[in-house]
PDB file of N, CA and C in Angstrom:
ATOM      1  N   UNK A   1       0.847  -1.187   0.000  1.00  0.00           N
ATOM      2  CA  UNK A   1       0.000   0.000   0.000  1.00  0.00           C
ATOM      3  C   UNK A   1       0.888   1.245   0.000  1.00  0.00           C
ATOM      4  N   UNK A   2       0.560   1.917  -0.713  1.00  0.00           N
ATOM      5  CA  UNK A   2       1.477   3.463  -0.897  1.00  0.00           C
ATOM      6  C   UNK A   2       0.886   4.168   0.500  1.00  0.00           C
ATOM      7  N   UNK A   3       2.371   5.124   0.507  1.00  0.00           N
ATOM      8  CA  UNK A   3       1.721   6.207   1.534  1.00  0.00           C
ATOM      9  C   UNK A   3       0.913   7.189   1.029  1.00  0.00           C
ATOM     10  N   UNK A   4       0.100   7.480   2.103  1.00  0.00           N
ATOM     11  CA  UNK A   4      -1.043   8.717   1.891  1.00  0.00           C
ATOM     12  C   UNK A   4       0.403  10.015   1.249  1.00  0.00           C
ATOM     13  N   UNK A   5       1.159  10.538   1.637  1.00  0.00           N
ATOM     14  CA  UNK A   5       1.717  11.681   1.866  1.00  0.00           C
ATOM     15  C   UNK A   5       3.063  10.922   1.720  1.00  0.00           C
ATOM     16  N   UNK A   6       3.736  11.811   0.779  1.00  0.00           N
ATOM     17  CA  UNK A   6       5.312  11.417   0.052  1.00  0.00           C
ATOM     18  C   UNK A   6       6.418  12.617   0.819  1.00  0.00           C
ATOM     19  N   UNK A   7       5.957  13.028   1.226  1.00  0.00           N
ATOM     20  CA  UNK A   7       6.098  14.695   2.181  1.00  0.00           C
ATOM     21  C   UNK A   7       5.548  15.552   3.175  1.00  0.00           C
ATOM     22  N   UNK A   8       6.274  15.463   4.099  1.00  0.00           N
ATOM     23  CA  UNK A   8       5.791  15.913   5.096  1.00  0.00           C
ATOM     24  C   UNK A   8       6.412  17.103   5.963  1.00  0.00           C
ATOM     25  N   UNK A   9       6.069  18.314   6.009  1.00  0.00           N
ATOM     26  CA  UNK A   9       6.383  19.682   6.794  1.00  0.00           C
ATOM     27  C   UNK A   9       6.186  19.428   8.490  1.00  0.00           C
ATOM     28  N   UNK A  10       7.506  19.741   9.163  1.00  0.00           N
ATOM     29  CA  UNK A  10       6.737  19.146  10.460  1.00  0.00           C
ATOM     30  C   UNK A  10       6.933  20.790  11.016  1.00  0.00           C
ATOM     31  N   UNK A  11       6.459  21.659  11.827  1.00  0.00           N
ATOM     32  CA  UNK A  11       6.937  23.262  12.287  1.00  0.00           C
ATOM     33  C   UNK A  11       6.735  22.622  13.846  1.00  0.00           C
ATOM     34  N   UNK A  12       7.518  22.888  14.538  1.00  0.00           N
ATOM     35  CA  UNK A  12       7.762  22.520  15.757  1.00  0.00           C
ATOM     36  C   UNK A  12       8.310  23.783  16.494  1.00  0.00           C
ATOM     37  N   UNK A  13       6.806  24.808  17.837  1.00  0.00           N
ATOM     38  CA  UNK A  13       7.338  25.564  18.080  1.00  0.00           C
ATOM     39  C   UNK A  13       8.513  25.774  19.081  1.00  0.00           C
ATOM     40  N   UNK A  14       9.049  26.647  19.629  1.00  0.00           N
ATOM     41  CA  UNK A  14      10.050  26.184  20.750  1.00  0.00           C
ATOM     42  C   UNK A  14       9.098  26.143  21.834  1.00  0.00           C
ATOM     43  N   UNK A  15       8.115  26.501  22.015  1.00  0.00           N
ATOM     44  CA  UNK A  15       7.391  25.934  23.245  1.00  0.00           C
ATOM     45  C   UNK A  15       6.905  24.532  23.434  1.00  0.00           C
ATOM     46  N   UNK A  16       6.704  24.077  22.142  1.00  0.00           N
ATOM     47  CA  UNK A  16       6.655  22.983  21.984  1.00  0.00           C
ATOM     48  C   UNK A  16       8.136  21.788  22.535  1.00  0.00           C
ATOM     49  N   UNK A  17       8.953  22.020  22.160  1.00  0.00           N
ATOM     50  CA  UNK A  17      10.101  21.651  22.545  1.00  0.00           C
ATOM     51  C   UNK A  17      10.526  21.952  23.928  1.00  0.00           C
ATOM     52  N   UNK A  18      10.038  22.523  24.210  1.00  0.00           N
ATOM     53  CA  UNK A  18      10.307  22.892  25.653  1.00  0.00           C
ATOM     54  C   UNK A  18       9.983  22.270  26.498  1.00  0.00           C
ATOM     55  N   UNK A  19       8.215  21.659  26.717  1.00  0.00           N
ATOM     56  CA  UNK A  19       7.901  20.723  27.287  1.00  0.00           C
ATOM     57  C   UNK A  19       7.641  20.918  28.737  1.00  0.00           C
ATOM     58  N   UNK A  20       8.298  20.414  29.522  1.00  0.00           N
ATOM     59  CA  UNK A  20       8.002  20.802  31.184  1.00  0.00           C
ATOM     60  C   UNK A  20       8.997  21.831  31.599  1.00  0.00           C
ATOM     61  N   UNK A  21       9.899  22.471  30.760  1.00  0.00           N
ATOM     62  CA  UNK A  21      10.294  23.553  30.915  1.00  0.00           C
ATOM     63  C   UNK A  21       9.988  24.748  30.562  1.00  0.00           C
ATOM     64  N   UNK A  22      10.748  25.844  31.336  1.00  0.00           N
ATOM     65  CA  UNK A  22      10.307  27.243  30.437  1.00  0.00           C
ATOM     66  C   UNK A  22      11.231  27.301  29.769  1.00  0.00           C
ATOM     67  N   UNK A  23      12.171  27.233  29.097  1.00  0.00           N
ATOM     68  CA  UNK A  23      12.762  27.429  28.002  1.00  0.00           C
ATOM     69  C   UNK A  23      13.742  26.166  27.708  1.00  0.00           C
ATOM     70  N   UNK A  24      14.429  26.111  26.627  1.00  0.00           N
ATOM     71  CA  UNK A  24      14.863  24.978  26.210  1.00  0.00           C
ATOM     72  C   UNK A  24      15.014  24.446  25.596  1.00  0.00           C
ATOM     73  N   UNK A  25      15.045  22.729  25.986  1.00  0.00           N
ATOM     74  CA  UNK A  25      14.807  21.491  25.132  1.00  0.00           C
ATOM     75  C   UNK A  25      14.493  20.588  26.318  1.00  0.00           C
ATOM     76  N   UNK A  26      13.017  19.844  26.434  1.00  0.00           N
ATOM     77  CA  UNK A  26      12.867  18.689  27.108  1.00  0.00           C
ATOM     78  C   UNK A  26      13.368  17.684  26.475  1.00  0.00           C
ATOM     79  N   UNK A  27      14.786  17.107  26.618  1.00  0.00           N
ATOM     80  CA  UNK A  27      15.260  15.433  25.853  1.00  0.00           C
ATOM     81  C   UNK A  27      13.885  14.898  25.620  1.00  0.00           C
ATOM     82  N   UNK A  28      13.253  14.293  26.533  1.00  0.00           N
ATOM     83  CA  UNK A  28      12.359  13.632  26.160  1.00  0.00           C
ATOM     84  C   UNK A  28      10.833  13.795  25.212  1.00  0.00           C
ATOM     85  N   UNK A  29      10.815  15.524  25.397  1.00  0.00           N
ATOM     86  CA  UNK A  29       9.615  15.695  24.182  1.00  0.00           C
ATOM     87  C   UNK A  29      10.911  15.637  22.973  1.00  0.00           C
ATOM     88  N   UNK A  30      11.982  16.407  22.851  1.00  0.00           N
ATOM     89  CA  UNK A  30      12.953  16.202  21.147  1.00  0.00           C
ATOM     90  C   UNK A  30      13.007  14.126  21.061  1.00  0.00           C
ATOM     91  N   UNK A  31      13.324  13.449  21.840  1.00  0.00           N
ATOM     92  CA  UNK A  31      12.908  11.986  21.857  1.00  0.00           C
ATOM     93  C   UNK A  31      11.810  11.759  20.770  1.00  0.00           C
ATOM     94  N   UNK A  32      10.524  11.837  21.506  1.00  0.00           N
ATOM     95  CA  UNK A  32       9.513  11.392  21.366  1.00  0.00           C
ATOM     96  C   UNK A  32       9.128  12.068  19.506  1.00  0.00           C
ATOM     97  N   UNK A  33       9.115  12.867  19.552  1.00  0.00           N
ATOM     98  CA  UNK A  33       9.516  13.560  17.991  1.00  0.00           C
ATOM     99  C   UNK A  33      10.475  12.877  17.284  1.00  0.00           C
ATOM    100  N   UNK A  34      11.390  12.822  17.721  1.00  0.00           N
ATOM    101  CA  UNK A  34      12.352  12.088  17.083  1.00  0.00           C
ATOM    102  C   UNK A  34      12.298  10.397  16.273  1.00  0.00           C
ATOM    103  N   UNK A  35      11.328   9.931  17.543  1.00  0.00           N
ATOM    104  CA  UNK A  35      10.716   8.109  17.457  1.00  0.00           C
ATOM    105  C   UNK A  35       9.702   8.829  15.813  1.00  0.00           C
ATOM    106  N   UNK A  36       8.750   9.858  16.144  1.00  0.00           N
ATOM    107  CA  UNK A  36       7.785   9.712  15.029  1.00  0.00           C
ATOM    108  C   UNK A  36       8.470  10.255  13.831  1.00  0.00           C
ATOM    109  N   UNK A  37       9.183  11.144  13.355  1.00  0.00           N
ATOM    110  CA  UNK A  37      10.089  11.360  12.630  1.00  0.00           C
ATOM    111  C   UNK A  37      10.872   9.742  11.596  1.00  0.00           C
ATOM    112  N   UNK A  38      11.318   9.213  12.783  1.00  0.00           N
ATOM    113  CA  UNK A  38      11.942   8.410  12.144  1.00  0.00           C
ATOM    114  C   UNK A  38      10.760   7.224  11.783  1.00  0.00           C
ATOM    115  N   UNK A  39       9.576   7.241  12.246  1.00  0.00           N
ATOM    116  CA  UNK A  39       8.924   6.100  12.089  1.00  0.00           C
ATOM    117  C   UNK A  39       8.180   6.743  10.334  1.00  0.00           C
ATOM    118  N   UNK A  40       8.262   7.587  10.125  1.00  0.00           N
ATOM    119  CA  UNK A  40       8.013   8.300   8.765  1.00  0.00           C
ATOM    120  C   UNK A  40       8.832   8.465   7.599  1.00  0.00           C
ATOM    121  N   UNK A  41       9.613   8.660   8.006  1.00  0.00           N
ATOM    122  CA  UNK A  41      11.157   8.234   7.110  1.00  0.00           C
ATOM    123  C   UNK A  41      11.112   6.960   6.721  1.00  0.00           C
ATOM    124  N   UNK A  42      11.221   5.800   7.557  1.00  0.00           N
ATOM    125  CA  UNK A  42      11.320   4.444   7.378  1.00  0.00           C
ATOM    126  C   UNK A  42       9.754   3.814   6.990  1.00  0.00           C
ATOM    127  N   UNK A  43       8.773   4.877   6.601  1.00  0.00           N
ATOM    128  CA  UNK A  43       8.278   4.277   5.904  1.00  0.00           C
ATOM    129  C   UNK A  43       8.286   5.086   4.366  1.00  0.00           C
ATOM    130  N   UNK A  44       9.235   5.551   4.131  1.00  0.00           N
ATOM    131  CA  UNK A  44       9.099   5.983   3.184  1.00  0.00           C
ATOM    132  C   UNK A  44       8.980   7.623   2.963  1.00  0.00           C
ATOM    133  N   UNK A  45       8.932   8.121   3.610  1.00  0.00           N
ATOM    134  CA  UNK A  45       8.397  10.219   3.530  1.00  0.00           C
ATOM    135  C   UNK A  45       9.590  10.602   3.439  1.00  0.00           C
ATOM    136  N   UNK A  46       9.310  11.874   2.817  1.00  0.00           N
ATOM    137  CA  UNK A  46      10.646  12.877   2.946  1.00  0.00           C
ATOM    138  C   UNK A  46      10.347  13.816   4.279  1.00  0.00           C
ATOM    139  N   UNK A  47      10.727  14.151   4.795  1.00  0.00           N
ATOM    140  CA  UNK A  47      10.761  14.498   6.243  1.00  0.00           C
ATOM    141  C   UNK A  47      11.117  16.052   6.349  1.00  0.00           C
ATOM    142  N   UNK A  48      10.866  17.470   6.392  1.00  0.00           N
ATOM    143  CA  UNK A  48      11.545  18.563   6.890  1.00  0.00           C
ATOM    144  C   UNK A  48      10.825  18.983   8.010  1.00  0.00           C
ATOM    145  N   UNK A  49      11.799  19.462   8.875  1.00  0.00           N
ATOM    146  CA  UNK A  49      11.479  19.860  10.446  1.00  0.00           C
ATOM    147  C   UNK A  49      12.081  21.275  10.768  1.00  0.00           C
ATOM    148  N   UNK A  50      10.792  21.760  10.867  1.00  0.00           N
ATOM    149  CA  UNK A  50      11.039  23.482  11.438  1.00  0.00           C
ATOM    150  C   UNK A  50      11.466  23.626  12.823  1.00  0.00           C
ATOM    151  N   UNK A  51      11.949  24.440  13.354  1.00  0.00           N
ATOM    152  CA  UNK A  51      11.902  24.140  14.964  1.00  0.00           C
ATOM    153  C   UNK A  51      11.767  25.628  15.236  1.00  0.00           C
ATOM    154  N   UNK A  52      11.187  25.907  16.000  1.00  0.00           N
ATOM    155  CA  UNK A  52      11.153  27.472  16.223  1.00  0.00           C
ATOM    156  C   UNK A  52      12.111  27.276  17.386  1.00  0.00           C
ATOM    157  N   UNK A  53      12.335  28.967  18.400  1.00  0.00           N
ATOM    158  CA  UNK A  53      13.376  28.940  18.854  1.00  0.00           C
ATOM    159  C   UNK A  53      13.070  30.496  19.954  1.00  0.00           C
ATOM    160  N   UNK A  54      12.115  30.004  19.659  1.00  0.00           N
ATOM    161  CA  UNK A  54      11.493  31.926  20.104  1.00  0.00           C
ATOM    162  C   UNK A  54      11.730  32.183  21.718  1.00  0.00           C
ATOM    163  N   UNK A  55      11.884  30.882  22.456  1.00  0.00           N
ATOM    164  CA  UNK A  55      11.497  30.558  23.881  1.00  0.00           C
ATOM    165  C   UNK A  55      13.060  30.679  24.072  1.00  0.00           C
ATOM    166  N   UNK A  56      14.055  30.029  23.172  1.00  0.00           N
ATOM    167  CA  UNK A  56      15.400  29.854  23.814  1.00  0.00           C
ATOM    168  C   UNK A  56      16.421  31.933  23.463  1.00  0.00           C
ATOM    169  N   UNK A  57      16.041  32.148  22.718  1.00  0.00           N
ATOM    170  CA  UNK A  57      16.354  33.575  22.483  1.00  0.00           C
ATOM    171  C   UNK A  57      15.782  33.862  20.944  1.00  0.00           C
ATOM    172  N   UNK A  58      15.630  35.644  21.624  1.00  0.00           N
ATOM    173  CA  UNK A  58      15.130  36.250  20.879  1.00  0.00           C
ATOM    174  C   UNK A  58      15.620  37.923  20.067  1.00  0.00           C
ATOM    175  N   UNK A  59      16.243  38.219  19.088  1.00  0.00           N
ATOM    176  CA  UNK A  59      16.906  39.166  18.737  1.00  0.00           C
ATOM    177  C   UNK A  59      16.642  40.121  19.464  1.00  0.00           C
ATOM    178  N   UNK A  60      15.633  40.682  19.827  1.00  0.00           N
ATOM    179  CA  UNK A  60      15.706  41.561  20.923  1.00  0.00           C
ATOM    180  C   UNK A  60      16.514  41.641  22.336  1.00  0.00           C
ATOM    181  N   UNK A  61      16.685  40.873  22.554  1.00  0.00           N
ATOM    182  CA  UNK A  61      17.586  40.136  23.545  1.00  0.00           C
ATOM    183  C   UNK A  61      18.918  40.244  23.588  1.00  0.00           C
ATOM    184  N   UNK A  62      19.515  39.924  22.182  1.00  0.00           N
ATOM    185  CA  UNK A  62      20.696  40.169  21.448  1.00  0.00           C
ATOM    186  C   UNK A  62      21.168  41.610  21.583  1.00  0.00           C
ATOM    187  N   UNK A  63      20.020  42.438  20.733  1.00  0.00           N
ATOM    188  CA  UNK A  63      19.986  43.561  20.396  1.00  0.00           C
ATOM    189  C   UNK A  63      20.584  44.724  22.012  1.00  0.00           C
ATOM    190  N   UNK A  64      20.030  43.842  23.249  1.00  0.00           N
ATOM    191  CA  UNK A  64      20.349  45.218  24.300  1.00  0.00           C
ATOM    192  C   UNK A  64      21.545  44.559  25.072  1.00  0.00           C
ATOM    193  N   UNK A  65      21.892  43.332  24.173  1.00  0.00           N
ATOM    194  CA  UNK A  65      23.915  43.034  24.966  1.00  0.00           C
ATOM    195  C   UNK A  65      24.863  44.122  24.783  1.00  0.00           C
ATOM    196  N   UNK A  66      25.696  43.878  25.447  1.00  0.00           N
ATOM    197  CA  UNK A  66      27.063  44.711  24.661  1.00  0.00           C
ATOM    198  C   UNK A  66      27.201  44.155  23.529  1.00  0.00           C
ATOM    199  N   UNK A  67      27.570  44.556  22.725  1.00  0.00           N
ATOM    200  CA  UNK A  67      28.133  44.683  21.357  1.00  0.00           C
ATOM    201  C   UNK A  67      27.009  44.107  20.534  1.00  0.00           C
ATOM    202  N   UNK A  68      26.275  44.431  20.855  1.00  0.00           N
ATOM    203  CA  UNK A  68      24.439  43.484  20.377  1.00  0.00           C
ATOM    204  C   UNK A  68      24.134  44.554  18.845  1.00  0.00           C
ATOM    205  N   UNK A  69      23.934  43.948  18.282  1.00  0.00           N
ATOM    206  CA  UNK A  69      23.574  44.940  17.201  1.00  0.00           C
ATOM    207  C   UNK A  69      21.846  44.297  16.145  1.00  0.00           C
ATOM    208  N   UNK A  70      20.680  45.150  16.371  1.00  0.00           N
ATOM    209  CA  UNK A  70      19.488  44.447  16.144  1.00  0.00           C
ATOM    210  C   UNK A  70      19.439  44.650  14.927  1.00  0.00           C
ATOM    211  N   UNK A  71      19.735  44.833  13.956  1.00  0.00           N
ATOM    212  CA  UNK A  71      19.635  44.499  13.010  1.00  0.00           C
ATOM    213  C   UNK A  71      19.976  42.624  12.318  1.00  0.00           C
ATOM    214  N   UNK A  72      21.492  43.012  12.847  1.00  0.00           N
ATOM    215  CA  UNK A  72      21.994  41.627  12.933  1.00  0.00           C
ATOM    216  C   UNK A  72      21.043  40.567  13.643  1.00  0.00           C
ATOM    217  N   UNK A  73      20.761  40.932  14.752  1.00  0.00           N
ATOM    218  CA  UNK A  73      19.962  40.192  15.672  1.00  0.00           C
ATOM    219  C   UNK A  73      18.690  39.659  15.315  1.00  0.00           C
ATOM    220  N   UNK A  74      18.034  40.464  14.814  1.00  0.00           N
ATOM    221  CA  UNK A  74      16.853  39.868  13.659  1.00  0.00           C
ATOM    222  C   UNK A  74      17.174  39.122  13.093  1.00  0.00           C
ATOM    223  N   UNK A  75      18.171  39.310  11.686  1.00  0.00           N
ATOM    224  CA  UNK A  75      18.398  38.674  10.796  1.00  0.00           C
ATOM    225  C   UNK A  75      18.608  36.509  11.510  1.00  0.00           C
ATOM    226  N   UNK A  76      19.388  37.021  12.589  1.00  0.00           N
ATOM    227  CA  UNK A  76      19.344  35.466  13.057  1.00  0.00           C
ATOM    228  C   UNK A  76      18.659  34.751  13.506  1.00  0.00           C
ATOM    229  N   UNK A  77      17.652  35.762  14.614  1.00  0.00           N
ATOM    230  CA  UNK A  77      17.064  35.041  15.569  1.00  0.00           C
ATOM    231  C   UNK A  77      15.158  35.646  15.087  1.00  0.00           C
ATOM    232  N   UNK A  78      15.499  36.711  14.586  1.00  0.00           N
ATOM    233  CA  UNK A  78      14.017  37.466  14.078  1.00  0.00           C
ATOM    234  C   UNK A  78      13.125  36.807  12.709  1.00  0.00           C
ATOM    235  N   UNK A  79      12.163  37.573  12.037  1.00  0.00           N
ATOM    236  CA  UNK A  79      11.459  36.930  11.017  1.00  0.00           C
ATOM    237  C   UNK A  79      12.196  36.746  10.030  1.00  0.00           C
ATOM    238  N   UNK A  80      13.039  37.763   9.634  1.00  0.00           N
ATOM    239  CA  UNK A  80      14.186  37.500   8.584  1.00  0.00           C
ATOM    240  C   UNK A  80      14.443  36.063   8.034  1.00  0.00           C
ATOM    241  N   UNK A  81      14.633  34.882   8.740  1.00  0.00           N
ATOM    242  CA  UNK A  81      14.938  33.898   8.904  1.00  0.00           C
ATOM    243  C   UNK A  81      15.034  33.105   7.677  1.00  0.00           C
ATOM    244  N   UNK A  82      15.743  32.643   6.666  1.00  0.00           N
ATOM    245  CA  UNK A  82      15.541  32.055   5.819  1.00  0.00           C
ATOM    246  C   UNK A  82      16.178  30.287   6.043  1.00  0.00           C
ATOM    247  N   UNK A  83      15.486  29.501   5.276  1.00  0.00           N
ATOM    248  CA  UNK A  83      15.824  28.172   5.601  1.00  0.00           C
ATOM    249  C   UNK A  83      16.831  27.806   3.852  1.00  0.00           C
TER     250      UNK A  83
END
């Protein structure tokens, strides 16, 4: 039997990843993602995984360090973001 879906977008926010923390990575929620990920692959999907990141830093953040510069700071951590 073919798969429904030859491709699959996964967007994973950082709160999501976070899990029983406030910021982060819970091992065990990136785990558990990880088991379904691979159980999709091995049947066949092409697999891309977004991860947001909004919870672990945020260019604004950047922007009021020393030597922080927000422009830059966007570009990495802001919408700018290209994949």
């Amino acid at each position: 039997m073919a798969n429904k879906y030859q491709r699959i977008l996964l967007k994973l926010s950082g709160e999501q990843l976070a899990g029983r923390f406030e910021g982060g990575v819970d091992p065990e929620v990136m785990g558990y993602f990880a088991d379904e990920v691979k159980q999709a692959v091995d049947a066949g999907c092409q697999v891309v995984v977004i991860a947001g990141g909004g919870n672990m830093v945020r260019g604004a953040e950047i922007a009021r360090r020393p030597h922080g510069h927000a422009q830059r700071a966007d570009k990495l951590y802001g919408s700018d973001r290209h994949l």
